[in-house]
Protein backbone atom coordinates (compact mmCIF):
# COMPACT_ATOMS: atom_id res chain seq x y z
CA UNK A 1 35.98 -40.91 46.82
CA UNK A 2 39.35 -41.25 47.63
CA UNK A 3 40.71 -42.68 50.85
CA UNK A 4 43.66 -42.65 53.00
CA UNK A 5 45.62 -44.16 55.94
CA UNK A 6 44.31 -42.48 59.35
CA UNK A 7 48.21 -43.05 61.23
CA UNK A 8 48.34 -45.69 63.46
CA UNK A 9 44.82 -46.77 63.75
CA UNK A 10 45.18 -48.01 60.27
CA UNK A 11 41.66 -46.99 59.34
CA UNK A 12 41.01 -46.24 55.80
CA UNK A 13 39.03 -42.93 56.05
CA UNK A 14 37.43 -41.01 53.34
CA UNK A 15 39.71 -37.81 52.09
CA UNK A 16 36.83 -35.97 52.47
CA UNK A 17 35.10 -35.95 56.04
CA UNK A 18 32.35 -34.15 57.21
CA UNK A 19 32.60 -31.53 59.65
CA UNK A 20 29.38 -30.93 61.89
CA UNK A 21 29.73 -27.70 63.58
CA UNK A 22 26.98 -26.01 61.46
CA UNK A 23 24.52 -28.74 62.02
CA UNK A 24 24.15 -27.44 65.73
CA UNK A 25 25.95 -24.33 66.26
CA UNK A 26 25.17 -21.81 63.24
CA UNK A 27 21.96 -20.26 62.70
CA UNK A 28 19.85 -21.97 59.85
CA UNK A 29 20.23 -25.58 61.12
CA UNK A 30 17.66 -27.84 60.14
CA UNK A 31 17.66 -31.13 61.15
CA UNK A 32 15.86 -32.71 58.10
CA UNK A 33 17.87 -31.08 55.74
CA UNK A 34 21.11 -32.49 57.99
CA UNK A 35 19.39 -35.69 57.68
CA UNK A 36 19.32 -35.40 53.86
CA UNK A 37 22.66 -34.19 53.49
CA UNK A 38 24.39 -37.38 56.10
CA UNK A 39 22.66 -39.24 53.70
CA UNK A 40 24.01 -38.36 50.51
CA UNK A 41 28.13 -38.02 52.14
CA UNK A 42 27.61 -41.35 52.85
CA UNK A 43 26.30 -42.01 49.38
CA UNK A 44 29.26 -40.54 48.06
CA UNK A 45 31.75 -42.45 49.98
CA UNK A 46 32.02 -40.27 53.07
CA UNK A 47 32.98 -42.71 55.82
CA UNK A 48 34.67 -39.62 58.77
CA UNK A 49 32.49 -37.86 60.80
CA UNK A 50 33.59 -35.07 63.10
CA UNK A 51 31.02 -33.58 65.73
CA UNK A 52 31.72 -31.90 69.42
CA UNK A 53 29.27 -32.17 72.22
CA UNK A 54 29.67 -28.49 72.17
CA UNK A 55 27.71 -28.11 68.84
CA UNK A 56 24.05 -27.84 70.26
CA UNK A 57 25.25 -29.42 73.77
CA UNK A 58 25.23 -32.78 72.15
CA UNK A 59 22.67 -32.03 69.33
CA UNK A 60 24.75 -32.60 66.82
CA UNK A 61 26.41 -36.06 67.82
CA UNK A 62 22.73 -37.09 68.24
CA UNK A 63 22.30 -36.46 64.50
CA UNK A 64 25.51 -38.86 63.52
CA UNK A 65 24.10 -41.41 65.83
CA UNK A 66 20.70 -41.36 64.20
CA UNK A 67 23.21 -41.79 60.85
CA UNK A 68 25.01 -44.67 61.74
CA UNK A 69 21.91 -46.40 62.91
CA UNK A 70 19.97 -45.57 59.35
CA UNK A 71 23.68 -47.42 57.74
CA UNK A 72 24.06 -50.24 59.23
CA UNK A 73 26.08 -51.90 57.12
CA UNK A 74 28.67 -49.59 56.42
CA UNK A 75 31.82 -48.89 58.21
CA UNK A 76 31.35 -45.25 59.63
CA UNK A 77 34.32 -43.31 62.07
CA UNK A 78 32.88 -41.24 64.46
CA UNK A 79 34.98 -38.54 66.02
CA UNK A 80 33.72 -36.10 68.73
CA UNK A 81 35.34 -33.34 71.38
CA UNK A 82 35.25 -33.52 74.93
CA UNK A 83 34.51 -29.42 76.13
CA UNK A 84 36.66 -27.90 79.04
CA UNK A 85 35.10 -28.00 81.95
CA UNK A 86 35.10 -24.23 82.41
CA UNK A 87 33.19 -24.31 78.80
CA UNK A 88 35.62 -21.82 76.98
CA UNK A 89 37.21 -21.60 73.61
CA UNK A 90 39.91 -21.93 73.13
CA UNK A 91 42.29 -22.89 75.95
CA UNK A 92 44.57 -19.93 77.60
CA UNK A 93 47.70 -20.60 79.24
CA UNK A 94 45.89 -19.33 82.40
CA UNK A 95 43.63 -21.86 82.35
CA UNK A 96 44.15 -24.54 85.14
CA UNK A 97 44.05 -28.41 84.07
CA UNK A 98 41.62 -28.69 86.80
CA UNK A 99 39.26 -26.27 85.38
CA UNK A 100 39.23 -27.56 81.48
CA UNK A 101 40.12 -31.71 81.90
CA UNK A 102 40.02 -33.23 84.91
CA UNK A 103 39.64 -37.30 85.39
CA UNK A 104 36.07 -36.64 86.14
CA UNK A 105 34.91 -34.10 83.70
CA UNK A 106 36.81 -36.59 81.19
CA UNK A 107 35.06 -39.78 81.86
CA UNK A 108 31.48 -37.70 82.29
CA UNK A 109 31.30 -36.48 78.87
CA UNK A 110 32.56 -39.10 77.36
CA UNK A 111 29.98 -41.19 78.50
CA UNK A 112 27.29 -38.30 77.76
CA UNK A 113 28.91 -38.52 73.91
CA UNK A 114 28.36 -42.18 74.05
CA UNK A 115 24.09 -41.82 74.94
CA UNK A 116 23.98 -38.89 72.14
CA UNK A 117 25.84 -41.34 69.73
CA UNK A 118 23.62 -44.50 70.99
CA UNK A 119 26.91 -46.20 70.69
CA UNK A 120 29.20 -48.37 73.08
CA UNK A 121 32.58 -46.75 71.73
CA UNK A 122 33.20 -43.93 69.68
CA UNK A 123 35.86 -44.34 66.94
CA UNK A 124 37.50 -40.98 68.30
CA UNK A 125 37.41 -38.84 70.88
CA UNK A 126 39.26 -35.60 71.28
CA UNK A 127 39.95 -33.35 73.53
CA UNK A 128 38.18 -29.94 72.43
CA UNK A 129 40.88 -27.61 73.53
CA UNK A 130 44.64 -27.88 74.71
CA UNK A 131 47.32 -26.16 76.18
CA UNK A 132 50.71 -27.16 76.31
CA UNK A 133 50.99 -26.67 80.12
CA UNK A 134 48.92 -29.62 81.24
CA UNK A 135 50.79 -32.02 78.82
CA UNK A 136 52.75 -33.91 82.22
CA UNK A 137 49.82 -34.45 84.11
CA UNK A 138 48.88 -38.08 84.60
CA UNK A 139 45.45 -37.51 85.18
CA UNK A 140 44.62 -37.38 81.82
CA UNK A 141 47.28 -39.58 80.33
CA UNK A 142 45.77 -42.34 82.49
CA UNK A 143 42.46 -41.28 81.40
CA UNK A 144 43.07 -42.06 77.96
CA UNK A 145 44.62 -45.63 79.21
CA UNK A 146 41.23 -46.22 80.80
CA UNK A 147 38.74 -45.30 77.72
CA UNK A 148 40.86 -47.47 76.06
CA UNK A 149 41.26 -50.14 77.82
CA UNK A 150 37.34 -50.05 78.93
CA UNK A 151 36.46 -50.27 75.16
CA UNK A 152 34.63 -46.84 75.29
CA UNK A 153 36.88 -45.62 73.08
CA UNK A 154 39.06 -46.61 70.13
CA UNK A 155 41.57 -43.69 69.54
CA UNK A 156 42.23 -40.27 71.00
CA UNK A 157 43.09 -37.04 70.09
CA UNK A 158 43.69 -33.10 70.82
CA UNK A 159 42.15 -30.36 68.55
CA UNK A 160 44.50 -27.39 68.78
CA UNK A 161 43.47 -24.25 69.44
CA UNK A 162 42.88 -21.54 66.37
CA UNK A 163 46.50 -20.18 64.54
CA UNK A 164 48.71 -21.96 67.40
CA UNK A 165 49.61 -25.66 65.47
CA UNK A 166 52.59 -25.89 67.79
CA UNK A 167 50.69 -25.61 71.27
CA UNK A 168 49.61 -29.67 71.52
CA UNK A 169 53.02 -30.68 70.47
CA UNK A 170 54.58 -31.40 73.59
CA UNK A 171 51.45 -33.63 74.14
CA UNK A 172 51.83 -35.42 71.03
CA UNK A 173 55.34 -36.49 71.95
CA UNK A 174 53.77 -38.89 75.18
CA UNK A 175 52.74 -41.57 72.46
CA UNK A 176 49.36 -41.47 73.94
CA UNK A 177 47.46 -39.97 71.21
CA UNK A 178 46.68 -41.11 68.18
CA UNK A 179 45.41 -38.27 66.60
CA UNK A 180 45.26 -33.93 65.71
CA UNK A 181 43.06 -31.97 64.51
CA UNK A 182 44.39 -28.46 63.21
CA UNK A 183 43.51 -25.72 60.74
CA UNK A 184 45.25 -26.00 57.79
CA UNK A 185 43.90 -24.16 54.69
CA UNK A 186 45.72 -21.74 51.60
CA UNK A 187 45.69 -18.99 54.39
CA UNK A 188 46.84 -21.09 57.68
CA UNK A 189 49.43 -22.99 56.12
CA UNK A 190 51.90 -23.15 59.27
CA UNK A 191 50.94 -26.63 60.20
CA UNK A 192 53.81 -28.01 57.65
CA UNK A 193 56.44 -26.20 59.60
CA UNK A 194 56.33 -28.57 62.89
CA UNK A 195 53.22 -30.07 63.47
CA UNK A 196 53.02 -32.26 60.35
CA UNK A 197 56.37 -33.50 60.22
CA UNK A 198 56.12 -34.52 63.59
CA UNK A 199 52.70 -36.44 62.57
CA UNK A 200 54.86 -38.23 60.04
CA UNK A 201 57.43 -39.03 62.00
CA UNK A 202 55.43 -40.36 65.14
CA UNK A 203 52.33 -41.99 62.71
CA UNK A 204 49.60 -39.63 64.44
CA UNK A 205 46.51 -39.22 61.95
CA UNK A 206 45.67 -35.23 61.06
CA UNK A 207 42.34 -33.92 60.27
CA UNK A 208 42.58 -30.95 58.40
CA UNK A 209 39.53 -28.58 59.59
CA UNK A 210 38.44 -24.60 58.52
CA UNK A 211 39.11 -25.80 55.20
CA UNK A 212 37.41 -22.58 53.83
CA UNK A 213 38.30 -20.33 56.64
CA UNK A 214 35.20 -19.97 57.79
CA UNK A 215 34.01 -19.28 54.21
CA UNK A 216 36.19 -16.59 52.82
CA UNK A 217 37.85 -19.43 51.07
CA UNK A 218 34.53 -19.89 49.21
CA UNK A 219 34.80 -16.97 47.38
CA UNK A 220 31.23 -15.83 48.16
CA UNK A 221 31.80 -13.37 50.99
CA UNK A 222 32.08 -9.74 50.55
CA UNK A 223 33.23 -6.75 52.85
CA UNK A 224 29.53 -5.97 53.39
CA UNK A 225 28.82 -9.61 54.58
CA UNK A 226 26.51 -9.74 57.97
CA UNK A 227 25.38 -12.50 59.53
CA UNK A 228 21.99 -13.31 61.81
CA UNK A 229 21.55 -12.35 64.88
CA UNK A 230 23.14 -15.51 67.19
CA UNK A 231 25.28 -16.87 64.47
CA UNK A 232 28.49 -17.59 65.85
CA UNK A 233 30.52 -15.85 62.70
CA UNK A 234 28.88 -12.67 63.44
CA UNK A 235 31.16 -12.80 66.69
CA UNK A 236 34.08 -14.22 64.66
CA UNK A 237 34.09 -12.05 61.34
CA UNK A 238 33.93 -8.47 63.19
CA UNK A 239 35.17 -5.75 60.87
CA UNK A 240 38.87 -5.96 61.24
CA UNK A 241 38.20 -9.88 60.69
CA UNK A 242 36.10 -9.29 57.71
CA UNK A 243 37.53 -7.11 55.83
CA UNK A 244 41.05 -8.47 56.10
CA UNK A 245 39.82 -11.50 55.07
CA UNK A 246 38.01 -10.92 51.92
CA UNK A 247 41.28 -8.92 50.79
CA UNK A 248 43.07 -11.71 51.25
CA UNK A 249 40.35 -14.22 48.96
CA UNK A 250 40.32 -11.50 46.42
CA UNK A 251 43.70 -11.77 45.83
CA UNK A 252 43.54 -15.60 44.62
CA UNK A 253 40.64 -15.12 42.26
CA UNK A 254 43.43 -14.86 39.44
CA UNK A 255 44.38 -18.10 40.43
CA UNK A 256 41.55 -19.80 40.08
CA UNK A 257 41.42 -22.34 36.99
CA UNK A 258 38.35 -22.22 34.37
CA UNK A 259 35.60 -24.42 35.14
CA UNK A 260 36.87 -24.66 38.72
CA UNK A 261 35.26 -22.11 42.02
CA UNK A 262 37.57 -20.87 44.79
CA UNK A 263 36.12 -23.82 47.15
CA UNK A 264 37.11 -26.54 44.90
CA UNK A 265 40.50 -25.02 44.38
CA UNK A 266 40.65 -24.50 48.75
CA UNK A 267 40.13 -28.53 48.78
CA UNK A 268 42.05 -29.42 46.49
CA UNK A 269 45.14 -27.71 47.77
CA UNK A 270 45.06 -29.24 51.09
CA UNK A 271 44.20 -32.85 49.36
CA UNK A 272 47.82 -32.13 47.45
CA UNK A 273 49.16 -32.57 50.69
CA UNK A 274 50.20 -36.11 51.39
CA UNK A 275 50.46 -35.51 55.44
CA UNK A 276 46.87 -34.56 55.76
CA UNK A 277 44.82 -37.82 56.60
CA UNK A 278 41.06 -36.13 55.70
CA UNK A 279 39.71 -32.60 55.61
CA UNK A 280 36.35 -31.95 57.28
CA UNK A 281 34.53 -29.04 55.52
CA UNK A 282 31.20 -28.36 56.55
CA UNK A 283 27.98 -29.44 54.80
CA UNK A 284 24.65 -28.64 55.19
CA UNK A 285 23.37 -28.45 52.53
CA UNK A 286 23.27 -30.91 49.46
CA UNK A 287 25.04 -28.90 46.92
CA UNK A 288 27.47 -28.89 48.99
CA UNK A 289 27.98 -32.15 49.45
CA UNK A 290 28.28 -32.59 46.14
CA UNK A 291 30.28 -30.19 45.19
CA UNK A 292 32.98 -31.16 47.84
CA UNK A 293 32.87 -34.78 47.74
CA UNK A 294 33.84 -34.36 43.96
CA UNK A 295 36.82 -32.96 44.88
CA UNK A 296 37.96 -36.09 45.87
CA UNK A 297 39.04 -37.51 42.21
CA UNK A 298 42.50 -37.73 42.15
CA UNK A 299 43.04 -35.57 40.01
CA UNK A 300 45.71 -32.32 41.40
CA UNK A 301 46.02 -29.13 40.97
CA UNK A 302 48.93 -28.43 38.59
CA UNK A 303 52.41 -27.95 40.56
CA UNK A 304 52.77 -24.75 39.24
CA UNK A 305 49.37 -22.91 40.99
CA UNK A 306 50.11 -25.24 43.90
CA UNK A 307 53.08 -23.42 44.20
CA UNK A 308 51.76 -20.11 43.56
CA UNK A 309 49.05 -20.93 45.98
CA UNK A 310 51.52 -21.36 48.82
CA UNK A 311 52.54 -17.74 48.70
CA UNK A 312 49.07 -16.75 49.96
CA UNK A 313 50.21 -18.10 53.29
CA UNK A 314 49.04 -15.82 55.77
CA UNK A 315 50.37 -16.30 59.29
CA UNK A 316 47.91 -14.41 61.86
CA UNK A 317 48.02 -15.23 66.00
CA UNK A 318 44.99 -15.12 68.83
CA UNK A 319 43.25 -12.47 69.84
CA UNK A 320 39.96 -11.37 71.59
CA UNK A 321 37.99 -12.24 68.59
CA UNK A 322 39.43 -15.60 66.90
CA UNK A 323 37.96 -17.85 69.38
C-alpha cells in the first residue's frame, strides 16, 4: 500500500481508503462479512475510513468503531458526515442554512457520531451536503472553531454535492476547512478544472469518492441490470441513468490492458493523479478488497491510455434522479 500526504493535517493516509456506504445503506449488508472485510483493508495497509451517520442512521460508523477497537495498535483515520437537518440529498440552493446546519444540529450529531464511533474525537468530520449560499454564515464557521478547539474533532470538511465540484468552493476559500470530498472518476473528471487546483494551492486534503460510478466503472453492469427492491441504486440507475451509463463503460473496454479489469484500470487512473490525497471505493466483500488494495503498487498506467482515458470525460449536471 501506498500512502500519501492528507494537506495540512499532515497525516499519511493510505491511497486506497475505504468507503462505507454499502455497509449500511445498500441491500445485502451483512455485518459479519463487513467485519471480515475491515479486517483484511487493514491487513493490507488500509489506514482511511469514510462512513456518514446517514448510512444505517449511524450503523455503519458503529461498525468502524467496533474496527478501531479490534486494532488497537494501529493508527486508523476516521472520517464521517454530519446529515442536514432537513435529512435530504443533496443540498438545493433553496435550502435554508437553518434547515440543513445549524449550531445545534452541528454539535448534536457530532456528538451522536462520537457514541457510534466509541471514540472521544473523530479524525474527520464533514459536512454531508453544501451549498455555496451558506458559506458567510458564522454559525458554522464558529462551529468548526469549537469541535476543534473542544478536542472532539481533529479536521473538518465539506462533501460536495453529485456533478457540482465548484459549489463548496467559496467555502473552501475561509481557511476553515481542511478537507473535500468530491467525485472524481474516468467519467466525472471536472474536479481538475477548479476544485483541485484550488486544493493545491490552499493545502486542503481531497478524497476522491464514486470511484466506479456507482459500478458502471466495474465493467459488470449491463443495460438489463435491476437491482432489489430498497436498494438505493434502483432509485439512482433508472433507465435513462442506466442505459447511458453502460454506453459510456462499453466504450473503454478497448482500452483496457491484458491481464488488467475495467475496475483496476478506474483506480488506477485516479491514483495517476498527484492532487488526489486517497480514493474511497467501496468494499464489502473480500475480493474486493483485494482486488482494490492491489491497485495500490506504484506502478501507472502508461501515459499514453492515461491520456486516451481522459477523453472519456463525461460532464453531466443534477437532476431529479442523481441524488
Amino acid at each position: 500500500m501506498k500512502y500519501r500526504r492528507f494537506g495540512r493535517t499532515d497525516w499519511q493516509v493510505s491511497e486506497v481508503g475505504y468507503g462505507m456506504w454499502g455497509m449500511a445503506g445498500w441491500t445485502a449488508s451483512d455485518d459479519a462479512q463487513s467485519a471480515k472485510s475491515l479486517d483484511l483493508a487493514v491487513e493490507n495497509g488500509v489506514n482511511f475510513f469514510d462512513t456518514a451517520w446517514g448510512y444505517g442512521e449511524g450503523h455503519s460508523e458503529e461498525l468502524l468503531g467496533e474496527l478501531v477497537k479490534r486494532h488497537p495498535s494501529k493508527k486508523l483515520y476516521t472520517a464521517s458526515k454530519i446529515p442536514p437537518k432537513n435529512f435530504q440529498w443533496p443540498a438545493k440552493p433553496e435550502y435554508t442554512f437553518e434547515n440543513s446546519y445549524p449550531t445545534e444540529h452541528i454539535m448534536e450529531y457530532t456528538h451522536k457520531t462520537l457514541k457510534n464511533l466509541g471514540l472521544e474525537q473523530i479524525d474527520l468530520m464533514q459536512f454531508h451536503t453544501w451549498d455555496d449560499g451558506w458559506s458567510d454564515r458564522e454559525e458554522w464557521q464558529r462551529a468548526i472553531e469549537d469541535l476543534k478547539t473542544s478536542g472532539k474533532v481533529a479536521a473538518m470538511g465539506i462533501s460536495m454535492n453529485r456533478w457540482e465540484p465548484e459549489n463548496g468552493i467559496k467555502a473552501l476559500k475561509t481557511g476553515l476547512l481542511d478537507a473535500v470530498q468530491v467525485i472524481y472518476n474516468i467519467f466525472d473528471q471536472a474536479p481538475v478544472d477548479k476544485l483541485f487546483p484550488l486544493c493545491k494551492e490552499l493545502d486542503i486534503a481531497t478524497i476522491a469518492r464514486v470511484p466506479f460510478d456507482e459500478g458502471t466503472l466495474t465493467g459488470t453492469m449491463t443495460k438489463e441490470t435491476t437491482f432489489p427492491e430498497g436498494d438505493w441504486r434502483g432509485t439512482y440507475f433508472v433507465p435513462e441513468n442506466l442505459i447511458s451509463s453502460v454506453k459510456h463503460a462499453d466504450a473503454l473496454r478497448p482500452l483496457i490492458p491484458e491481464g488488467m479489469t475495467m475496475a483496476e484500470m478506474a483506480l488506477r487512473f485516479i491514483l495517476m493523479n498527484d492532487d488526489v490525497g486517497t480514493t474511497i471505493p467501496g468494499m464489502r466483500k473480500q475480493r474486493n478488497v483485494l482486488a482494490n488494495t492491489a491497485a495500490s503498487d506504484g506502478k501507472l498506467l502508461s501515459n499514453e491510455l492515461y491520456e486516451e482515458l481522459k477523453k472519456h470525460r463525461w460532464d453531466r449536471v443534477p437532476t431529479s434522479w442523481s441524488q
